[in-house]
C-alpha atoms as a PDB file:
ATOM      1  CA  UNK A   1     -15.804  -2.003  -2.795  1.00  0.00           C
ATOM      2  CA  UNK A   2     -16.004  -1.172   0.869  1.00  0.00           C
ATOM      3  CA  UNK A   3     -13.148   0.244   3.359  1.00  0.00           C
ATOM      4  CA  UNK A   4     -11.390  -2.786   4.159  1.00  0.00           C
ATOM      5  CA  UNK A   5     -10.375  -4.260   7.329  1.00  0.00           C
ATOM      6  CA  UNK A   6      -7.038  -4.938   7.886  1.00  0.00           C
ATOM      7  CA  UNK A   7      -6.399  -7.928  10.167  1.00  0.00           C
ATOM      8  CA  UNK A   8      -3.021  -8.488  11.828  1.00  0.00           C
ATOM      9  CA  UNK A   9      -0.947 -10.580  10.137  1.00  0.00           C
ATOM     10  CA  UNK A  10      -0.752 -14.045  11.629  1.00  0.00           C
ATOM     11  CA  UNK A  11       3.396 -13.981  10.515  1.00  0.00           C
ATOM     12  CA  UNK A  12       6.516 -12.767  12.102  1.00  0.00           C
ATOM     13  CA  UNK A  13       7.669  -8.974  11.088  1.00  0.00           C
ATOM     14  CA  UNK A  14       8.785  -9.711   7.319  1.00  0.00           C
ATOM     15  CA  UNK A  15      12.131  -7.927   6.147  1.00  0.00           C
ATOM     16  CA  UNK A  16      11.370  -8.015   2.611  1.00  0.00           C
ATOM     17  CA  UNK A  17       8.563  -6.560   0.689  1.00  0.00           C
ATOM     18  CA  UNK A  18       4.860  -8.634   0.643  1.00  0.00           C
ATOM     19  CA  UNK A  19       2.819  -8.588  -1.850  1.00  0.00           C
ATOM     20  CA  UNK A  20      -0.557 -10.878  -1.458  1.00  0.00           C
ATOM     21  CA  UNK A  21      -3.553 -10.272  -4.092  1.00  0.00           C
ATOM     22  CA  UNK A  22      -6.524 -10.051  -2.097  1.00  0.00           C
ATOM     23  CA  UNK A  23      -9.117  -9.676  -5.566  1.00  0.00           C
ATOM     24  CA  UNK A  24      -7.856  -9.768  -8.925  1.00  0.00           C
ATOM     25  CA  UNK A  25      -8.672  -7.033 -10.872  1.00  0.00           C
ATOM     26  CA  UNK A  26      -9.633  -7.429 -14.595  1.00  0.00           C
ATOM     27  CA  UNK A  27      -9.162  -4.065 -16.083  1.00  0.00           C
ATOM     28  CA  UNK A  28      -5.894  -1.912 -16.880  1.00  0.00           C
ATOM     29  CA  UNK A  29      -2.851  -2.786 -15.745  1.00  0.00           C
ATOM     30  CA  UNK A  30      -0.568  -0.437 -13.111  1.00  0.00           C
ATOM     31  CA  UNK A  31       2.834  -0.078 -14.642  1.00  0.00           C
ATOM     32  CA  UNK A  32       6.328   1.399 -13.318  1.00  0.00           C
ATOM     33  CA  UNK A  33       6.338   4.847 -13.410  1.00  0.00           C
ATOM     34  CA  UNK A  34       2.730   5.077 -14.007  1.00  0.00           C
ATOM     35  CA  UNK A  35      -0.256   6.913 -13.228  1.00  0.00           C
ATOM     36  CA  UNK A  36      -2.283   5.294 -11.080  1.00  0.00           C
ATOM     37  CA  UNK A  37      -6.016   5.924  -8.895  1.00  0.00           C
ATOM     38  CA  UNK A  38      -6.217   4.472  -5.676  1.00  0.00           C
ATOM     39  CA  UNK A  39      -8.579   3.646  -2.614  1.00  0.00           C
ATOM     40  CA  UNK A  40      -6.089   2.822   0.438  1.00  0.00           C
ATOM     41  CA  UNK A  41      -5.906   2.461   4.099  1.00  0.00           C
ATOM     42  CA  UNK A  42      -2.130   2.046   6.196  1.00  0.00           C
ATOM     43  CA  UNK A  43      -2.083   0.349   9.358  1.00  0.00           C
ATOM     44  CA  UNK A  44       1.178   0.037  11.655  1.00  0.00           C
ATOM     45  CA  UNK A  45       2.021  -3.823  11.685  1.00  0.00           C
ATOM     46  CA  UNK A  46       3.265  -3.766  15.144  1.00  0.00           C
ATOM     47  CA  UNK A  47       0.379  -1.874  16.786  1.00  0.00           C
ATOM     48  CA  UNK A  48      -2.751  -2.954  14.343  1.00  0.00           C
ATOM     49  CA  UNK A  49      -3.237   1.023  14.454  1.00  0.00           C
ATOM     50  CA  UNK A  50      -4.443   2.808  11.206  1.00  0.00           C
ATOM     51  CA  UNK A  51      -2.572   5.867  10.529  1.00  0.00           C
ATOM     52  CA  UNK A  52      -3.876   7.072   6.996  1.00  0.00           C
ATOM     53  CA  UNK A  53      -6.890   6.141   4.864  1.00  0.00           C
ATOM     54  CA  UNK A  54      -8.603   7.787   1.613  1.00  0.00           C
ATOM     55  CA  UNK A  55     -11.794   6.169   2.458  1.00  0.00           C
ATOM     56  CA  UNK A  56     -11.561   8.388   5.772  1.00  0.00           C
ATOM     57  CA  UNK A  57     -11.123  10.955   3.979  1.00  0.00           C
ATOM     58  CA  UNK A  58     -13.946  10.124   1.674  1.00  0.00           C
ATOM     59  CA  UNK A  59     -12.119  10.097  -1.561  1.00  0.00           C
ATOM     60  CA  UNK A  60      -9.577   8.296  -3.668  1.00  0.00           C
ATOM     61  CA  UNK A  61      -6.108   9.938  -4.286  1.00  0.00           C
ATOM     62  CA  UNK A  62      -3.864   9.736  -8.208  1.00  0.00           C
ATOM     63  CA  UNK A  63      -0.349  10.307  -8.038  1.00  0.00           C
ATOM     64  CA  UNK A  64       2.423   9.153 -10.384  1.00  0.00           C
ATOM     65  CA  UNK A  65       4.044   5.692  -9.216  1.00  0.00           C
ATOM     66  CA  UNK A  66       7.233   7.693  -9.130  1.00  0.00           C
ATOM     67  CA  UNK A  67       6.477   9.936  -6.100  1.00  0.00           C
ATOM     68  CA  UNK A  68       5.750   7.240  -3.661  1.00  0.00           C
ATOM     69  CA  UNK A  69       7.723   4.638  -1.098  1.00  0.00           C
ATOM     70  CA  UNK A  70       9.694   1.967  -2.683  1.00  0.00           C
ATOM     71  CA  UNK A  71       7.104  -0.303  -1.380  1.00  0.00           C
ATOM     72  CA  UNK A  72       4.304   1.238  -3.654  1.00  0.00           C
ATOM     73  CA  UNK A  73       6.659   1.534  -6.910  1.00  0.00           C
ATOM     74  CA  UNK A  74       7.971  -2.242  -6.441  1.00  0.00           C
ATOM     75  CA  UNK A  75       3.923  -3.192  -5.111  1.00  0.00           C
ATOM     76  CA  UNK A  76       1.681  -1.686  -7.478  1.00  0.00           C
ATOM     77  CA  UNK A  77       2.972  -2.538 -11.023  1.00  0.00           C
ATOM     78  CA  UNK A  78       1.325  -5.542 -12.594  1.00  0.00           C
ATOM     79  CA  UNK A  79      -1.797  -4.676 -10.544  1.00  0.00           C
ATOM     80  CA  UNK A  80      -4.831  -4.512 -12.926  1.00  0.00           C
ATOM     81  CA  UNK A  81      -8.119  -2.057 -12.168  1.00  0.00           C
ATOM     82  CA  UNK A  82     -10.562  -3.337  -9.773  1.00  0.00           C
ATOM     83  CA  UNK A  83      -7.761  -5.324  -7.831  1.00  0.00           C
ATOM     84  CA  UNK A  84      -7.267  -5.000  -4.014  1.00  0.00           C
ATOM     85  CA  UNK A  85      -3.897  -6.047  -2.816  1.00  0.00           C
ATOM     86  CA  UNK A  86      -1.840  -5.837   0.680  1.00  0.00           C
ATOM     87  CA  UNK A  87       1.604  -4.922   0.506  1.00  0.00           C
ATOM     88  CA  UNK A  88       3.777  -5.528   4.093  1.00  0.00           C
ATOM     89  CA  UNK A  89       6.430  -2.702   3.562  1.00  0.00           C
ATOM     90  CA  UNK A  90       9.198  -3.094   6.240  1.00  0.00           C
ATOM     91  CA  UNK A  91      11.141   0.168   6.918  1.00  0.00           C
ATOM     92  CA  UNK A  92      13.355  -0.240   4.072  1.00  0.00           C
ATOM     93  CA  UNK A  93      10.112  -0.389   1.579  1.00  0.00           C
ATOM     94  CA  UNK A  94       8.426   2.473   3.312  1.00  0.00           C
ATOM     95  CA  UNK A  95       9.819   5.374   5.227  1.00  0.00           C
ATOM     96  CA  UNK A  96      13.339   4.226   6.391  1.00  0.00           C
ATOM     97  CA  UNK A  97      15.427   3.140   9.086  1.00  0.00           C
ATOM     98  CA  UNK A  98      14.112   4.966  12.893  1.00  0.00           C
ATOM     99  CA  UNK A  99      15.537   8.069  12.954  1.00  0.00           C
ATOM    100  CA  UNK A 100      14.800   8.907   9.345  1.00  0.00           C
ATOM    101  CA  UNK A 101      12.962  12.141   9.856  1.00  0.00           C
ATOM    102  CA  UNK A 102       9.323  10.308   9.016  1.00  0.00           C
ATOM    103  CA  UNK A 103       6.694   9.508  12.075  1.00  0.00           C
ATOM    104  CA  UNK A 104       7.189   6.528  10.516  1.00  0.00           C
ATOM    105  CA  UNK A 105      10.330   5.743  10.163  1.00  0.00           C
ATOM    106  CA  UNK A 106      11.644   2.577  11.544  1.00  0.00           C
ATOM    107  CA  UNK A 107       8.059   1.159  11.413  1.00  0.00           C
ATOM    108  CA  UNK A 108       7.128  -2.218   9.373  1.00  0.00           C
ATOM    109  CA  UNK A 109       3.963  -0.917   7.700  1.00  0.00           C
ATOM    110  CA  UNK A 110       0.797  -2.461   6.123  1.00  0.00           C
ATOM    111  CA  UNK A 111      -1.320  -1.170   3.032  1.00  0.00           C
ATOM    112  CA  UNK A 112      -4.514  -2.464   1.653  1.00  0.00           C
ATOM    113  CA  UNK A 113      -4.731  -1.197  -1.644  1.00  0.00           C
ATOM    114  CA  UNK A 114      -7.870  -0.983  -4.575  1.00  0.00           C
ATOM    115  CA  UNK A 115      -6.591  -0.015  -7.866  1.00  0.00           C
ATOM    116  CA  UNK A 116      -9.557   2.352  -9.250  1.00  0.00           C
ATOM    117  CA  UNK A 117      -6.942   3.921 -12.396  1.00  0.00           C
ATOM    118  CA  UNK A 118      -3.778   2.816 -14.503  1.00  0.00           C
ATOM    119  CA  UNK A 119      -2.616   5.044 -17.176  1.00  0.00           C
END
């Protein structure tokens, strides 16, 4: 798969967690407190403005489904391997209310996410 392009959402600001399947994987499937191998790229849902990637950086990132926002531990599981999914993570689902210590706290965020791993 390629870097995706994240379009803005033709929707008001949600205040619950979205979760749209872009591709359905076929392979392993992401569970709750799993491992998990990921391709990703974060764009601010106000401002359309990308503020982290892994393809930038040229490589995917594994971390334990434990570690992350609440919008990746509630987003992820179910996912199977070779699935690309966006998740809309208002502040609540990501880094909290403004104020919250984060850059990007306060801020509605949007991931596009390809499941490489699930263990």
């Amino acid at each position: 798969m390629e870097k995706p392009i994240v379009e803005p959402p033709m929707m008001d600001e949600p205040t619950e967690l979205v979760i749209e399947d872009l591709v359905v994987g076929d392979g392993a499937e992401a569970v709750a407190g799993g491992l998990v191998e990921v391709h990703y790229v974060g764009v601010d849902f106000e401002t359309g403005e990308e503020f982290d990637s892994s393809w930038s950086r040229g490589q995917s990132i594994e971390f334990p489904l434990t570690s992350l926002i609440q919008g990746w531990k509630e987003g992820i599981p179910g996912m199977k391997v070779g699935g690309r999914r966006t998740l809309i993570c208002p502040p609540n689902w990501a880094y909290g209310p403004v104020g919250g210590g984060h850059r990007l706290s306060g801020r509605t965020l949007i991931f596009v996410i390809d499941l490489l791993g699930a263990r």
